[in-house]
N, C-alpha and C. Protein backbone atom coordinates (compact mmCIF):
# COMPACT_ATOMS: atom_id res chain seq x y z
N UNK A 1 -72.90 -6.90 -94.30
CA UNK A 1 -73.40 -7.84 -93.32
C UNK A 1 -72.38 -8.93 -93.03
N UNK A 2 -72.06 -9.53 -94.11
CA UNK A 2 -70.61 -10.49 -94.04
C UNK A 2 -69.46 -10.05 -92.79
N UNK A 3 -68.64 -8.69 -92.71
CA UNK A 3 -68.30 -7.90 -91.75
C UNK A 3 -68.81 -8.15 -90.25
N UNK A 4 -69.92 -7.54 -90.42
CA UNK A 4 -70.75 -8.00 -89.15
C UNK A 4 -70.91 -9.43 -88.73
N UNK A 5 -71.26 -10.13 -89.75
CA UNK A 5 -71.77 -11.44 -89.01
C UNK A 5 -70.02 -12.08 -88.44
N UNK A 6 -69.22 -11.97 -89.30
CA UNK A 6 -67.21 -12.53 -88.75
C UNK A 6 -67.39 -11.84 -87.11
N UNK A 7 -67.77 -10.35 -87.68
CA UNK A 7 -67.27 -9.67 -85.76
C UNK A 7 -67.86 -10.53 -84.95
N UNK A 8 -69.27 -10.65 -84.78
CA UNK A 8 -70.33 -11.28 -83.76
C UNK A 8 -69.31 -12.82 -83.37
N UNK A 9 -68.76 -13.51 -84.73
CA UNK A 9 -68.76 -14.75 -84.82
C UNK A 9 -67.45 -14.92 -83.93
N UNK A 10 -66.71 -13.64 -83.61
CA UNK A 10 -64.99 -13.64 -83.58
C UNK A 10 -64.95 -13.35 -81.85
N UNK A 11 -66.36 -13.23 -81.56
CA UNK A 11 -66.78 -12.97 -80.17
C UNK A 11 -66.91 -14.09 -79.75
N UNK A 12 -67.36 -15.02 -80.51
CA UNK A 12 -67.48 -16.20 -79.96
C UNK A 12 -69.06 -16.30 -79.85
N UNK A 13 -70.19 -15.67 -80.80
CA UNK A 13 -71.24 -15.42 -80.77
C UNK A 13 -71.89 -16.02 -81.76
N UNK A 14 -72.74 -17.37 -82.15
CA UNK A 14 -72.73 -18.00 -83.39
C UNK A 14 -74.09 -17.03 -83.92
N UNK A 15 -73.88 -17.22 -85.37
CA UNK A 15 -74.79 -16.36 -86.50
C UNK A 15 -75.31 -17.06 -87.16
N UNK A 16 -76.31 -16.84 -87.70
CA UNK A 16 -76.97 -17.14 -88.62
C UNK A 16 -77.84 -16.22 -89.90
N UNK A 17 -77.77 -16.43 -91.07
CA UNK A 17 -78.13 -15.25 -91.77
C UNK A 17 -79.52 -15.68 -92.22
N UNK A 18 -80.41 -14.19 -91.86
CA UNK A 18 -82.50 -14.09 -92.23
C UNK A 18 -82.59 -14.02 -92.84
N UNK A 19 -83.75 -13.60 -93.63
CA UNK A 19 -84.30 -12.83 -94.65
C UNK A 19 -84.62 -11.61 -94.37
N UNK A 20 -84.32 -10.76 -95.42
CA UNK A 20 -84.19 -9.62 -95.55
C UNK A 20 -85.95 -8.09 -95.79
N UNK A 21 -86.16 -7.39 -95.41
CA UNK A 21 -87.35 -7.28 -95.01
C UNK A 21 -86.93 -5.69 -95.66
N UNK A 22 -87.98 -5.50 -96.65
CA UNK A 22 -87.75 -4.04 -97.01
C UNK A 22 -89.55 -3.33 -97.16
N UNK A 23 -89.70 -2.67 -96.76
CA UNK A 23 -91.19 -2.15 -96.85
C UNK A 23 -92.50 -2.69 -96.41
N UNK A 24 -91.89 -4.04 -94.98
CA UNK A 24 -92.79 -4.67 -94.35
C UNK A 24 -93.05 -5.82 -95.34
N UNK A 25 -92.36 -6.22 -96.58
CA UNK A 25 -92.57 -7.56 -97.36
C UNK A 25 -90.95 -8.34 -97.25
N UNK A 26 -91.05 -9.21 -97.08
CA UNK A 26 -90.24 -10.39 -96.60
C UNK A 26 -89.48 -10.46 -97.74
N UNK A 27 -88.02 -10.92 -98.27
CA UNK A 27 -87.02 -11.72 -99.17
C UNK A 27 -87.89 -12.85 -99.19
N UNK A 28 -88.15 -13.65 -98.27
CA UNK A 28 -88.88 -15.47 -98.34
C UNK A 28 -89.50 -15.46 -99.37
N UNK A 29 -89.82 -14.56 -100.11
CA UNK A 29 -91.12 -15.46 -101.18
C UNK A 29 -92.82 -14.78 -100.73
N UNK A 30 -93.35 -15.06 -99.82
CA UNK A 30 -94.37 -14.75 -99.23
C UNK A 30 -94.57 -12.68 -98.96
N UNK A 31 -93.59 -11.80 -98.92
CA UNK A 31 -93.86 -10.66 -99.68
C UNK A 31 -94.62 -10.20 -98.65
N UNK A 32 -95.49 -9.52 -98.21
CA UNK A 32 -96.13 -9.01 -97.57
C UNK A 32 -97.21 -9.85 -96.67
N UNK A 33 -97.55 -11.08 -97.16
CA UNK A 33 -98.50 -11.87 -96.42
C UNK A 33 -97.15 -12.87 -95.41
N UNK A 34 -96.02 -12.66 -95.23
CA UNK A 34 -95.20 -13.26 -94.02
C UNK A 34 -95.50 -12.69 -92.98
N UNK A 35 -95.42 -13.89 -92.16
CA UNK A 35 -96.03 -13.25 -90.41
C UNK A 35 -94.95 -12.99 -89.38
N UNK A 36 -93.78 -13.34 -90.50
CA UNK A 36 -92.45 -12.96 -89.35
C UNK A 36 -91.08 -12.19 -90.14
N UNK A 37 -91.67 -11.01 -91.24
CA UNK A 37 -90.68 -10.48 -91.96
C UNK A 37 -89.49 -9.93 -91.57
N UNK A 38 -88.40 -10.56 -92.63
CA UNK A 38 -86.93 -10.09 -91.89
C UNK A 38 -86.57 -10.72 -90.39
N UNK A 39 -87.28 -12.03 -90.17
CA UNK A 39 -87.00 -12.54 -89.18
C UNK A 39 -86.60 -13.89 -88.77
N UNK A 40 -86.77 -14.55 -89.58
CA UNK A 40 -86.33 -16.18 -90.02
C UNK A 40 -85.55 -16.40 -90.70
N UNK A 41 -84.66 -16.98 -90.63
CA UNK A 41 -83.32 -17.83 -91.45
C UNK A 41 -83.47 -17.97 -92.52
N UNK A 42 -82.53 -17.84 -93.12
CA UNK A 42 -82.14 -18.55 -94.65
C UNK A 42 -82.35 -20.08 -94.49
N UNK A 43 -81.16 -20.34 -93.49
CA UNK A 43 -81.14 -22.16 -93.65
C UNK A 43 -81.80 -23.00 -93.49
N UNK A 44 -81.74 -24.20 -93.63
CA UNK A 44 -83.00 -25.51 -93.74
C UNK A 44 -83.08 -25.28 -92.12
N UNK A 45 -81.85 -25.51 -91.71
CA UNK A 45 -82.09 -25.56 -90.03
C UNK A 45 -82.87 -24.82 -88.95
N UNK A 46 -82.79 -23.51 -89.79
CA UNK A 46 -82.82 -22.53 -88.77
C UNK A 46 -81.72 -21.92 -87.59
N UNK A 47 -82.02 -21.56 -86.60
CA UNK A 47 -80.76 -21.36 -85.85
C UNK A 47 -80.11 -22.54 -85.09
N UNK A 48 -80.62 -23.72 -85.75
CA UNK A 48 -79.45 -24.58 -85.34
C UNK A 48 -78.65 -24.65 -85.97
N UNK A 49 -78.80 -24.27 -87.11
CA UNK A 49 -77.78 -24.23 -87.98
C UNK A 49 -76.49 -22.82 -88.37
N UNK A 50 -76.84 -22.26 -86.60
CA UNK A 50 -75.98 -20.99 -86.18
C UNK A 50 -74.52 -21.77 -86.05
N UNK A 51 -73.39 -20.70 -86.51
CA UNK A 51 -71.91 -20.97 -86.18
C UNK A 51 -71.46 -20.01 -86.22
N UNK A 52 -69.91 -20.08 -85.90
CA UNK A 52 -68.95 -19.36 -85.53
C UNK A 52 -67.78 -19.59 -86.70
N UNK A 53 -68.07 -20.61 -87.57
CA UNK A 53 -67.08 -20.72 -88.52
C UNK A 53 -67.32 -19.93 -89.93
N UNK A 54 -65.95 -19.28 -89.62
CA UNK A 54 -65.98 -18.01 -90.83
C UNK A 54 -66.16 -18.68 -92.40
N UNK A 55 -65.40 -19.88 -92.95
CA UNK A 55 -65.81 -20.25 -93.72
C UNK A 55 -67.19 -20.68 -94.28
N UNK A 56 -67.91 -21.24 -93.20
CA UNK A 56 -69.58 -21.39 -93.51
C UNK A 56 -70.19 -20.12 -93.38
N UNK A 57 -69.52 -19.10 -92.83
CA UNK A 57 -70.49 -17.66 -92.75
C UNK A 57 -69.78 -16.95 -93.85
N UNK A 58 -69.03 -16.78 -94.76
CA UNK A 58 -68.79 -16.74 -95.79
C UNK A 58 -69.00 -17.23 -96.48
N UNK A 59 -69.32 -18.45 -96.64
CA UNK A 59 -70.24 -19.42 -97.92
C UNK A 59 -71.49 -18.56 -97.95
N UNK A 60 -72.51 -18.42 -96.41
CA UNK A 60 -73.95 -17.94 -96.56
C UNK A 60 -74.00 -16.64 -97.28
N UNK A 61 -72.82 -16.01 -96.60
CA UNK A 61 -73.06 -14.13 -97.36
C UNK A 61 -72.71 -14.23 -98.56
N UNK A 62 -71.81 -15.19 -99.58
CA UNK A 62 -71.74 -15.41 -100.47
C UNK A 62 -73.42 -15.71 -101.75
N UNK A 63 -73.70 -16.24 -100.96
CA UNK A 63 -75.00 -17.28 -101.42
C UNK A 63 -75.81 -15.78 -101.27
N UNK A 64 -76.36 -15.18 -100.18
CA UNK A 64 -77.38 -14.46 -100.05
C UNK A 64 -76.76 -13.21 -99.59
N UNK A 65 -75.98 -12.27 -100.50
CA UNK A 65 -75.37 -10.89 -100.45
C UNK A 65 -75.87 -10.04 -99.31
N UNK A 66 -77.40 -9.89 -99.78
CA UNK A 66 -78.50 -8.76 -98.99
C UNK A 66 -79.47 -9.87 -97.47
N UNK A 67 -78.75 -10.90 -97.43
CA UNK A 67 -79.19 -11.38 -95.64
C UNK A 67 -78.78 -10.34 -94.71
N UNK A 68 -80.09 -10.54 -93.76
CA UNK A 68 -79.90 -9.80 -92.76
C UNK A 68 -78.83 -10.67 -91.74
N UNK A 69 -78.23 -10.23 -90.56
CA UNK A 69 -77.37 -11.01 -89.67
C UNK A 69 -77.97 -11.72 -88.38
N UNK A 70 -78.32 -12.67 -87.76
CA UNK A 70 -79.09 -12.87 -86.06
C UNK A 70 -77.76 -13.75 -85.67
N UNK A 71 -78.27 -12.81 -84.50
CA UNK A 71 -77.06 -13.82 -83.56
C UNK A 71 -77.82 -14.84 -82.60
N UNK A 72 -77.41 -16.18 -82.59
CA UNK A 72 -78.30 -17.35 -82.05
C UNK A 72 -78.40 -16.83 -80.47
N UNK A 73 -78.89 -17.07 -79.43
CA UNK A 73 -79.13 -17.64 -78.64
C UNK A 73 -78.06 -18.71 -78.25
N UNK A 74 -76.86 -18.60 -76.90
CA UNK A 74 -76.33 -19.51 -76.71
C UNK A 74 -75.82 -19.52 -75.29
N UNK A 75 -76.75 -19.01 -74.73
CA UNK A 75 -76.34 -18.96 -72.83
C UNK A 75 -75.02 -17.61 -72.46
N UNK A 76 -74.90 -16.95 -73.76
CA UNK A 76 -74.29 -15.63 -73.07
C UNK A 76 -74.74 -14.65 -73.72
N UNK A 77 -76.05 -14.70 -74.61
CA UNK A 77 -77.12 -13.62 -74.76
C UNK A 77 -78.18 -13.78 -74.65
N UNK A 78 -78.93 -12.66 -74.02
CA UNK A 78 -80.09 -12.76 -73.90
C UNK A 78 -80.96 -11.99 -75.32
N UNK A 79 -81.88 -12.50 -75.56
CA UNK A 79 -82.61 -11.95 -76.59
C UNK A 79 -84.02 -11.36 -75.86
N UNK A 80 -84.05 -9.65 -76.48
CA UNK A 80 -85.69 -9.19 -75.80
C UNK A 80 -85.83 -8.49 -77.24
N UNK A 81 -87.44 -9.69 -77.74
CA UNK A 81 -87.98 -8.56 -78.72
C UNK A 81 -89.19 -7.42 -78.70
N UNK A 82 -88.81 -6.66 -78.75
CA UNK A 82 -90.25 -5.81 -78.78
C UNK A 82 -90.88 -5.28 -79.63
N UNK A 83 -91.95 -5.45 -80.18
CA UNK A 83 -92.81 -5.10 -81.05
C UNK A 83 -93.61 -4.32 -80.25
N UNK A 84 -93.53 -2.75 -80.95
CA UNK A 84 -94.30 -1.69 -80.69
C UNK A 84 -95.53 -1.48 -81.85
N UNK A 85 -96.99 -1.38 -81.52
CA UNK A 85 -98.30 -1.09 -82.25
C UNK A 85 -98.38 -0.23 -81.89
N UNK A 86 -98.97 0.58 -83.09
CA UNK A 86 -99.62 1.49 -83.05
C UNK A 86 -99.23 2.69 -81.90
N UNK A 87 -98.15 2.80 -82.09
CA UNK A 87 -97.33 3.99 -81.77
C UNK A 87 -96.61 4.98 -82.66
């Protein structure tokens, strides 16, 4: 993920690293009763606390090995999520 999150970042695309979501239960703590697994930040900030600097995105993958990667929102991506039920 470290890999990934530098490429995104080398685009000029700021990152931020989630929590990690394995069997529909969340890394956060909360395990299966999270209402947004594998989808929220590690950091206090949240995605304001998205960058492009390799040293702070190497501190995070350092800190949290198995984070997932999001790329913020910054006027040259668009984000579409879709959640499919019961399909």
């Amino acid at each position: 993920m470290l890999k990934a999150a530098l490429a995104y970042s080398a685009l000029g695309l700021p990152v931020v690293p989630i929590h990690a979501a394995a069997g529909g239960k969340c890394s956060c703590g909360e395990g299966s009763a999270c209402k947004s697994p594998g989808k929220h930040p590690l950091t206090a900030h949240g995605f304001r606390d998205a960058t492009c600097d390799p040293t702070v995105i190497r501190g995070w993958f350092t800190e949290w090995p198995d984070a997932n990667v999001a790329v913020a929102p910054n006027g040259r991506v668009v984000v579409v999520d879709v959640d499919r039920h019961g399909t």
